[in-house]
Structure formats: C-alpha cells, structure tokens
N, C-alpha and C. Protein backbone atom coordinates (compact mmCIF):
# COMPACT_ATOMS: atom_id res chain seq x y z
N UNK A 1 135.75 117.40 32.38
CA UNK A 1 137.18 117.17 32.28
C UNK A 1 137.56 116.96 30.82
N UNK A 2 138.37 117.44 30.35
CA UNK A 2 139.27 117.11 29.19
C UNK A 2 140.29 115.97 28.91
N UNK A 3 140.31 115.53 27.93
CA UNK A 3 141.37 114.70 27.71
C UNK A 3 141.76 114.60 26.44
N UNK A 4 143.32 114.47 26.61
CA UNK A 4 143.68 114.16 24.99
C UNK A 4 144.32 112.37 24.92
N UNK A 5 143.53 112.79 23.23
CA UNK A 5 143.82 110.58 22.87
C UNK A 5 144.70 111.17 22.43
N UNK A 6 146.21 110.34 21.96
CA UNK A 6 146.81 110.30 20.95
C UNK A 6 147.32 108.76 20.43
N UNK A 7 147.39 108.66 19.49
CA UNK A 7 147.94 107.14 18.90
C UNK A 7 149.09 106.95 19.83
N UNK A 8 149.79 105.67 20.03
CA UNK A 8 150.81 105.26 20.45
C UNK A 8 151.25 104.01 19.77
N UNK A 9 152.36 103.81 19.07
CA UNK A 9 152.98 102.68 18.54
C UNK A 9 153.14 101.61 19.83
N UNK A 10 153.41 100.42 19.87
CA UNK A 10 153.75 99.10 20.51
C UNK A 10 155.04 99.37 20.95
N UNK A 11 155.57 99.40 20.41
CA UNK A 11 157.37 99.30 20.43
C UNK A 11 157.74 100.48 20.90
N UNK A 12 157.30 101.90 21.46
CA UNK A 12 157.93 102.88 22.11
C UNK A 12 157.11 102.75 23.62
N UNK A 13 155.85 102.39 23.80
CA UNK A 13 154.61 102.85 24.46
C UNK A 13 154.17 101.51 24.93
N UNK A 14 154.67 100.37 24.68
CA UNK A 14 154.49 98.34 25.27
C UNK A 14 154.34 98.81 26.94
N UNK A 15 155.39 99.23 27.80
CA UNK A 15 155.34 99.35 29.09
C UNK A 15 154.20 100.49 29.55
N UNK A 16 153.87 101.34 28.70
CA UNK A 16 152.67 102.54 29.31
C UNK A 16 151.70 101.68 29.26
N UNK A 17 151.34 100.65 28.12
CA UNK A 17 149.86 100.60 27.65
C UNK A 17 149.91 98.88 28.36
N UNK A 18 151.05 98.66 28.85
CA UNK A 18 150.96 96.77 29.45
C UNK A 18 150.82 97.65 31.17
N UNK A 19 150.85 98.29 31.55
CA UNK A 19 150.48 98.82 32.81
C UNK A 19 149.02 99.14 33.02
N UNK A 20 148.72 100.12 32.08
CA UNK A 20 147.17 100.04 32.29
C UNK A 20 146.64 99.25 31.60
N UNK A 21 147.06 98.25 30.96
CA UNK A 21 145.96 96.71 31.05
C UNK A 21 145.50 95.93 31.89
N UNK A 22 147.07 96.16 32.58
CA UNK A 22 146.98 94.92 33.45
C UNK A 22 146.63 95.62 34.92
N UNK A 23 146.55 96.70 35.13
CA UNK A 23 146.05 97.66 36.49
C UNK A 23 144.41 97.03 36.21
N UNK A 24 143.65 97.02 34.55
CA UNK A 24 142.16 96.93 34.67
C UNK A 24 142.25 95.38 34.78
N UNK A 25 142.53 95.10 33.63
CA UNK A 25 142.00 93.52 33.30
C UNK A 25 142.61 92.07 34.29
N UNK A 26 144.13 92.47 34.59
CA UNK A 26 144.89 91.39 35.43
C UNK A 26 144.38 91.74 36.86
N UNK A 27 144.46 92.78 37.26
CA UNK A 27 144.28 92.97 38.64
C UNK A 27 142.98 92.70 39.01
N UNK A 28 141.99 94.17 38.25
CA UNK A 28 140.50 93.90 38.84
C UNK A 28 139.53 93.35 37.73
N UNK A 29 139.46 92.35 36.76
CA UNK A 29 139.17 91.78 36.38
C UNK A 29 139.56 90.22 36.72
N UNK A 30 140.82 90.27 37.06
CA UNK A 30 141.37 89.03 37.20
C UNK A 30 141.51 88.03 35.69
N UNK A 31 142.01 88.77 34.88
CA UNK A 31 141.85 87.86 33.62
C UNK A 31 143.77 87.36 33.60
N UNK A 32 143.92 86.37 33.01
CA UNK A 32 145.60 85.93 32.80
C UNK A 32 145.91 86.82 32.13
N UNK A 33 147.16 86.80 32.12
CA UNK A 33 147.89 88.01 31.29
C UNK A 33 147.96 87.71 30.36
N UNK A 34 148.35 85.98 30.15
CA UNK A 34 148.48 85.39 28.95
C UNK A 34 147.30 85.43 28.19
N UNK A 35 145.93 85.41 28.66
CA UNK A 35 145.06 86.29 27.26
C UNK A 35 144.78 87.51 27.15
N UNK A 36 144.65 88.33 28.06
CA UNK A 36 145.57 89.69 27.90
C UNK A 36 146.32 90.18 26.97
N UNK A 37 147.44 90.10 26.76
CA UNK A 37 148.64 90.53 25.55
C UNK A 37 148.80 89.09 24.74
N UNK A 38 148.79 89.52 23.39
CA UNK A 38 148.79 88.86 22.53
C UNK A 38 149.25 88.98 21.38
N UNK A 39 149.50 88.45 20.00
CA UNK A 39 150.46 88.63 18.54
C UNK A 39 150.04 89.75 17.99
N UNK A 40 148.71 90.23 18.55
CA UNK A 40 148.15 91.49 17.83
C UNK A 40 148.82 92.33 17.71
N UNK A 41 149.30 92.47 19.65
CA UNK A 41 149.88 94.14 20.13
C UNK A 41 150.97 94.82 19.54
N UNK A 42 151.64 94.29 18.63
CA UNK A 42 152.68 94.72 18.28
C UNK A 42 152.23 95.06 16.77
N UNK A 43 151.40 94.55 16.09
CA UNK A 43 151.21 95.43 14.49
C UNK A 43 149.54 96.31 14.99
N UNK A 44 149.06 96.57 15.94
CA UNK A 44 148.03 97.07 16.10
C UNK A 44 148.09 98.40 16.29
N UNK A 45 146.70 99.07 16.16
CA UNK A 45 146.84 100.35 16.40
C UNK A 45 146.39 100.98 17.57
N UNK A 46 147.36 101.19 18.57
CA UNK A 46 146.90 101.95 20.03
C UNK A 46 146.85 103.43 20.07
N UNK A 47 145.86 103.37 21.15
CA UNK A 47 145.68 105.17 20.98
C UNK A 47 145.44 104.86 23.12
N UNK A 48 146.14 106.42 23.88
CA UNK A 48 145.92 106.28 25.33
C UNK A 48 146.06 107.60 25.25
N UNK A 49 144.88 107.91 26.63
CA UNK A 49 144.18 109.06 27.06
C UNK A 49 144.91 109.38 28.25
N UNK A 50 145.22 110.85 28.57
CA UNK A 50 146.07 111.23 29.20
C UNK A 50 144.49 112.33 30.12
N UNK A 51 144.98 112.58 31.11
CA UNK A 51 144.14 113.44 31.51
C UNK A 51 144.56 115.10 31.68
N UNK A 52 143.89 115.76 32.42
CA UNK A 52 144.69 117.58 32.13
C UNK A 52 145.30 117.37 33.05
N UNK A 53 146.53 116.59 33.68
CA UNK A 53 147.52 116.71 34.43
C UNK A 53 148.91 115.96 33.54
N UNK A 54 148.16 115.60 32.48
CA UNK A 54 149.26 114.03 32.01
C UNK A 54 149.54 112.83 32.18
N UNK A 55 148.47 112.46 32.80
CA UNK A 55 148.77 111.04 33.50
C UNK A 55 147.62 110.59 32.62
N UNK A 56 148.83 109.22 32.13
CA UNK A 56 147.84 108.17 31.34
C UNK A 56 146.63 107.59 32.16
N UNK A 57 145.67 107.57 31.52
CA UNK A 57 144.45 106.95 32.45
C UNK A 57 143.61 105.95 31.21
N UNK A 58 143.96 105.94 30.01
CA UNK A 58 143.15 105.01 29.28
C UNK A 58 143.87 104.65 28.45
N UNK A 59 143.75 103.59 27.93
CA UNK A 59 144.21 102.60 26.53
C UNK A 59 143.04 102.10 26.06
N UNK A 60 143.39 101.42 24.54
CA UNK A 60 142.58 101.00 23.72
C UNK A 60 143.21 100.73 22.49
N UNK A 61 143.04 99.67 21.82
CA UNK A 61 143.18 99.39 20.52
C UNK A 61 142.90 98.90 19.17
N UNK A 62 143.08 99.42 18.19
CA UNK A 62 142.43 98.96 16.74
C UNK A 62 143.35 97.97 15.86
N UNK A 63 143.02 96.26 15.95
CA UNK A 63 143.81 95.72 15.40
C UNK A 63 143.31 96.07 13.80
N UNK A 64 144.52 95.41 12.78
CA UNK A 64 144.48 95.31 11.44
C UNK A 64 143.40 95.17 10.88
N UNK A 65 142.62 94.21 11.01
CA UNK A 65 141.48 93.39 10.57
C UNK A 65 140.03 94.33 10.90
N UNK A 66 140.46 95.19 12.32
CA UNK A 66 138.86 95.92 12.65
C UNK A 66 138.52 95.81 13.89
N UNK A 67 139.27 94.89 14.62
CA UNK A 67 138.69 94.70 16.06
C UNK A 67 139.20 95.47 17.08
N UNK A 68 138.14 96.25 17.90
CA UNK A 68 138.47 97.43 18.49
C UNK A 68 138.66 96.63 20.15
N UNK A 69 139.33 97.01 20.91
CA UNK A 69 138.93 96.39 22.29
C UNK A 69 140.12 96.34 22.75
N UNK A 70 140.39 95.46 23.97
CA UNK A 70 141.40 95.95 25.17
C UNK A 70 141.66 97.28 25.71
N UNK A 71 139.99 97.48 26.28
CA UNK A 71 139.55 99.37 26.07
C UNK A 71 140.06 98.79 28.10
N UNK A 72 141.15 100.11 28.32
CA UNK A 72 141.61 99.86 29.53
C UNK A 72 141.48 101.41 30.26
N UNK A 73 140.18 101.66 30.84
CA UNK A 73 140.68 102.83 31.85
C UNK A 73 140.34 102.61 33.26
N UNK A 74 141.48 103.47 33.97
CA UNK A 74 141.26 103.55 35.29
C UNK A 74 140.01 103.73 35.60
N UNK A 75 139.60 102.98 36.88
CA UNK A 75 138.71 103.22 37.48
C UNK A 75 137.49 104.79 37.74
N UNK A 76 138.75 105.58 37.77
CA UNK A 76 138.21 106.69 38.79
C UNK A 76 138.00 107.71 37.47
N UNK A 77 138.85 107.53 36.60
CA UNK A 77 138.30 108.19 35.00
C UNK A 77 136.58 107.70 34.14
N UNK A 78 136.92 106.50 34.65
CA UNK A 78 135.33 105.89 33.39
C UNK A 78 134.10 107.04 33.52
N UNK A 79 134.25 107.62 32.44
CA UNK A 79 132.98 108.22 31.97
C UNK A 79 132.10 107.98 30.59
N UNK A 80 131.25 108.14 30.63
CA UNK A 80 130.90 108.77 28.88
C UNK A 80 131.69 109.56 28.13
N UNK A 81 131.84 110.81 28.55
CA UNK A 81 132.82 111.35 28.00
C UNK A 81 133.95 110.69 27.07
N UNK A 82 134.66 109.93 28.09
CA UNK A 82 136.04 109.70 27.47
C UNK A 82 135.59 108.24 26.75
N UNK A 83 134.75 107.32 26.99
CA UNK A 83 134.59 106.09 26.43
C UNK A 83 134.14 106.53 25.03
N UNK A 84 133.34 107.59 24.91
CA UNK A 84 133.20 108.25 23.32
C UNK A 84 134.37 109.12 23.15
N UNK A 85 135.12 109.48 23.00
CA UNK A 85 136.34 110.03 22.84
C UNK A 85 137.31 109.35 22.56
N UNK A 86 137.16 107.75 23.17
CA UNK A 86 138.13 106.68 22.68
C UNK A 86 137.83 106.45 21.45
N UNK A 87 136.57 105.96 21.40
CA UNK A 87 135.91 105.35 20.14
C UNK A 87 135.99 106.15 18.88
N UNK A 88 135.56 107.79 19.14
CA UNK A 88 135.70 108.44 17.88
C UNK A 88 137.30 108.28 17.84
N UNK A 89 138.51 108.32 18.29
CA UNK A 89 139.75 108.27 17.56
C UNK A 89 139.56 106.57 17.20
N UNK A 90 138.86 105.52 17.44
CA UNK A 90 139.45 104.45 16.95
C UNK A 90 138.82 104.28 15.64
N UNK A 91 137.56 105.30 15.78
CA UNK A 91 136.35 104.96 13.96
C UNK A 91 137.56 105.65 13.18
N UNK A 92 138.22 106.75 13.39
CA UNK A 92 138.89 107.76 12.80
C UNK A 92 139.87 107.25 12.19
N UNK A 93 140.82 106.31 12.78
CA UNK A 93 141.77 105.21 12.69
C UNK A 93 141.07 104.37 11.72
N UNK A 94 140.54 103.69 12.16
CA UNK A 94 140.17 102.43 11.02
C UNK A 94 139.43 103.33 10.11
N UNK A 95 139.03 105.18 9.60
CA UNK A 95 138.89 105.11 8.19
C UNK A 95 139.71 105.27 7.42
N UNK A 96 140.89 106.20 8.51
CA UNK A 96 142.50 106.40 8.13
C UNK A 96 143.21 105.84 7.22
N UNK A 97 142.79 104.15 8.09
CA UNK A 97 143.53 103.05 7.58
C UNK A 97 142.73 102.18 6.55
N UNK A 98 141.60 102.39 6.53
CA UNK A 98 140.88 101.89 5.26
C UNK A 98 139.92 100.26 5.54
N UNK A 99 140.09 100.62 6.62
CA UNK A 99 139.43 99.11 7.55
C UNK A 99 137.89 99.68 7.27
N UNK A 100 137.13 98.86 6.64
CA UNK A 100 135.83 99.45 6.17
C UNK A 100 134.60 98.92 7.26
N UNK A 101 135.25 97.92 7.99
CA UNK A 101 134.23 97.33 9.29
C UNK A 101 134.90 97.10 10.67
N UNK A 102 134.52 98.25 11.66
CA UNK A 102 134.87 97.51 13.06
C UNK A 102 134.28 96.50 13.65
N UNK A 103 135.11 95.84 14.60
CA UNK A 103 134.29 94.30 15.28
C UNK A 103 134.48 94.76 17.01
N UNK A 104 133.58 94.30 17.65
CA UNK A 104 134.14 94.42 18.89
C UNK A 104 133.57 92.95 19.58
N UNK A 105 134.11 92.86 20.68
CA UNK A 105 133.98 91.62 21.79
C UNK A 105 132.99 91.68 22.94
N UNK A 106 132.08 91.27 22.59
CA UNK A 106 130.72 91.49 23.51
C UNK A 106 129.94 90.55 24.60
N UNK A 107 130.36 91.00 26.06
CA UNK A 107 129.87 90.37 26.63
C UNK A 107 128.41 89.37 26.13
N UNK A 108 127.84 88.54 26.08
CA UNK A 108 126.74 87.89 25.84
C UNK A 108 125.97 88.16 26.50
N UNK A 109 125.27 88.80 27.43
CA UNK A 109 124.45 90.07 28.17
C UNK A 109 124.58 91.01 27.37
N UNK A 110 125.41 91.58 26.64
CA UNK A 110 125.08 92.86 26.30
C UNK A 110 124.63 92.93 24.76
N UNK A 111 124.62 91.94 24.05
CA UNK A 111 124.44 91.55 22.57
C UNK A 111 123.37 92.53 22.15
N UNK A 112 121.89 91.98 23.05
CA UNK A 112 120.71 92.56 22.48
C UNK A 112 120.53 94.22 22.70
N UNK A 113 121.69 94.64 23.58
CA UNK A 113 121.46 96.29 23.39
C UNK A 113 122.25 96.99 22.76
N UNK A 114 123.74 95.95 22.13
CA UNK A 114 124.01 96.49 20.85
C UNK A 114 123.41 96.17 19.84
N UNK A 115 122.83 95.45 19.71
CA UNK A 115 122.18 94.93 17.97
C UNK A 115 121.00 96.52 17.89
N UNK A 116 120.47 96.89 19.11
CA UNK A 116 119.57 97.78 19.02
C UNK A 116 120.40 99.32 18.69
N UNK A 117 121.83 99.13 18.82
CA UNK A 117 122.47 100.60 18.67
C UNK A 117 122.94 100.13 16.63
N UNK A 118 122.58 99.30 16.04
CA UNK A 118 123.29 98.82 15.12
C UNK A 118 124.47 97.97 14.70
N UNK A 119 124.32 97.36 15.97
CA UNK A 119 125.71 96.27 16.18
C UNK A 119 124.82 95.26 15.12
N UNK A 120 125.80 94.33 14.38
CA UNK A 120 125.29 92.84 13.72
C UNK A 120 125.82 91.54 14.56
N UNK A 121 125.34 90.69 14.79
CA UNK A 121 125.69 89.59 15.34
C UNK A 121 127.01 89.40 14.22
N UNK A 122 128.35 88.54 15.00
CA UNK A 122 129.36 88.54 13.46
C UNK A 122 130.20 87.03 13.97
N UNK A 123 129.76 85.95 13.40
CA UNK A 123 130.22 84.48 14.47
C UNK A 123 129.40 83.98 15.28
N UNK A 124 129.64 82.72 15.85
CA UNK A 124 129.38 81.95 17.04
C UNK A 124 129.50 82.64 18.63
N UNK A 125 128.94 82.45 19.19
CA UNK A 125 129.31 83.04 20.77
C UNK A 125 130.53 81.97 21.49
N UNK A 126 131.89 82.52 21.70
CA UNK A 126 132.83 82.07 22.31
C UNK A 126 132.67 81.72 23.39
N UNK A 127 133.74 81.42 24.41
CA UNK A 127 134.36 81.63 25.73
C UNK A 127 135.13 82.22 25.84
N UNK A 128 135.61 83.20 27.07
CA UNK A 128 136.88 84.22 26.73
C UNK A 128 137.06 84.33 27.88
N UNK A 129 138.15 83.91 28.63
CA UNK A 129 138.79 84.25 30.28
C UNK A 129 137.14 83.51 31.20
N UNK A 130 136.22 82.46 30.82
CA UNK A 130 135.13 81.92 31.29
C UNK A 130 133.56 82.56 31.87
N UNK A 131 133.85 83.84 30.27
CA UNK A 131 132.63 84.73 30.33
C UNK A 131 132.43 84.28 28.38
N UNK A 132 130.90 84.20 28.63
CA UNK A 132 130.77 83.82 27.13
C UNK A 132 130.67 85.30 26.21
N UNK A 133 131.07 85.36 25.24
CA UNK A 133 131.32 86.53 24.33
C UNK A 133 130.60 86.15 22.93
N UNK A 134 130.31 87.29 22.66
CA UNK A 134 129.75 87.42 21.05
C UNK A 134 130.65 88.27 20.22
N UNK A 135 130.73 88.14 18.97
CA UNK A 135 131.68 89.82 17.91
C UNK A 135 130.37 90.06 17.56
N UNK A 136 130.93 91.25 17.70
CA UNK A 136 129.49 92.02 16.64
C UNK A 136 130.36 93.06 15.59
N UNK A 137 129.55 93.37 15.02
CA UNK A 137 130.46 93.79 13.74
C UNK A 137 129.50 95.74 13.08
N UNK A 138 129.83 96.58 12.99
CA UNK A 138 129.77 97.85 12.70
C UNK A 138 130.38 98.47 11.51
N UNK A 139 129.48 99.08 10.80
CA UNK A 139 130.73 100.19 9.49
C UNK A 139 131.19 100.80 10.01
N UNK A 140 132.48 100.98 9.64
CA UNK A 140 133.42 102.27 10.36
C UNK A 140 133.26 103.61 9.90
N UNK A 141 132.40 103.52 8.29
CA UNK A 141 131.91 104.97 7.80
C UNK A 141 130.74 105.64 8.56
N UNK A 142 129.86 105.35 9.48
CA UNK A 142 128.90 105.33 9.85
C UNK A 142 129.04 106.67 11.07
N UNK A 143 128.17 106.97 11.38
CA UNK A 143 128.47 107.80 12.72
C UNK A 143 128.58 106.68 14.46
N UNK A 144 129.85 106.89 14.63
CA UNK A 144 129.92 106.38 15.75
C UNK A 144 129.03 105.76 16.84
N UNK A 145 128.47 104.91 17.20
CA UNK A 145 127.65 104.18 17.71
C UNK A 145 127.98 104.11 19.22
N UNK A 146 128.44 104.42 20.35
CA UNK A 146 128.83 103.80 21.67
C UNK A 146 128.78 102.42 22.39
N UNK A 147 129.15 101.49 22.11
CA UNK A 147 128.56 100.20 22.85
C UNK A 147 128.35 100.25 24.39
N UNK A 148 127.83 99.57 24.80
CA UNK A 148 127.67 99.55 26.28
C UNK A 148 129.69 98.60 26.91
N UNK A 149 130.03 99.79 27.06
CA UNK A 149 131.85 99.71 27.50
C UNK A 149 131.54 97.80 28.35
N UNK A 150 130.48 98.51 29.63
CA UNK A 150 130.81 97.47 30.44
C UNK A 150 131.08 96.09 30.29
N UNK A 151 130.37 96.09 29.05
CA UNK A 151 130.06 94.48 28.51
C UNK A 151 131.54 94.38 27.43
N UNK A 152 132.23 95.12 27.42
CA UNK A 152 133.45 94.32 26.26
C UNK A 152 134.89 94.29 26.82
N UNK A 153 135.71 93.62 26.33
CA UNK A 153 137.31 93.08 26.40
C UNK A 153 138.18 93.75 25.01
C-alpha cells in the first residue's frame, strides 16, 4: 500500500490531527486528553498520512526542541511500511529545520532495544499517563534508525 505524508500546520489541521489522537491514545490507550494535547501542538511540526483513498490514517509530530512522538495511527494501517515513512519525513523536518538531535519517549521495556539501534539514554526515567518512560536521544543527520513504534507516546 502507498501512502502520502504531508506536513500539516496546528491551526488549519487541530480537528484532523485531535481526532486521530484521540481515536489511538484517548480511546484505546485510554490516556487523558489532558496529557494528550498540550503547549507544544500549536508551534510544532505535524506531518499525517493519508492512505490511496484519502483518508487520514496517521499523525505524528516534531516539536521545536527535537522530540518526535504523538505517532497516532489507526489500527488497521500499522505497518512497517508507514511507521518508516513517518519517521523519514520527521528526520527530514528536523534537518529542514536545523534541529541537529531527535528525542523520542520510550516505553521503559523498550530502552535496551533502542540503545542497540543507536538510541542514547537522554534523562531520568519518568512517569507518563502511569507507564514509566525513558527519552532517548538520536542525530537527526544520521540514517534513520526505526524505534520499536510499540513502546513510544
């Protein structure tokens, strides 16, 4: 299957990309909404995957600073495919934009099989919606790395 990413601003695209958040993370995650959407979403950089019919089926975003995550696709889409297809437009983005390190949000299960793809430990291990989390931290010049999707927010 094919799909096209394209960027999407906050302020035209808030109701496309607060639908499929909250279809993954509020509904079948069960996370609050209130950590869900946050001060980010509005200066961040979103990009959502449409499939060969047009129907949005993924979100994702690259805040200011480097942190990639609130990776949101439908169920019945999750592939390899498109989870690397997200990622190369978000490395692409942050070289665009000159962000010289991505960070992402890592389940604490999944730490030791990114550190083995070249993830760095980056901080303390949090709490986040009452799953413990790690950042790990990546060059954005680098060739794209895949994290294990399942494990991040």
């Amino acid at each position: 299957m094919k799909y096209q990413i394209h960027t999407i601003d906050w302020a035209s695209g808030h109701k496309r990309l607060r639908e499929l958040r909250e279809r993954v993370f509020v509904l079948e995650w069960q996370l609050s909404p209130t950590l869900e959407f946050d001060n980010h979403d509005e200066q961040a950089f979103h990009v959502v995957a449409k499939d060969e019919s047009g129907q949005d089926i993924a979100t994702a975003r690259l805040t200011s600073n480097g942190e990639i995550g609130r990776i949101a696709v439908k169920p019945q889409h999750r592939s390899l495919a498109l989870y690397k297809a997200i990622f190369k437009k978000l490395f692409n983005l942050a070289r665009e934009h000159h962000i010289d390190h991505v960070f992402i949000r890592c389940n604490l299960d999944g730490v030791e099989k990114m550190t083995r793809y070249g993830y760095q430990r980056h901080g303390k291990v949090f709490m986040e919606g009452g799953i413990p989390m790690q950042r790990l931290v990546y060059p954005s010049n680098q060739t794209v790395q895949l994290p294990d999707i399942r494990q991040l927010h």
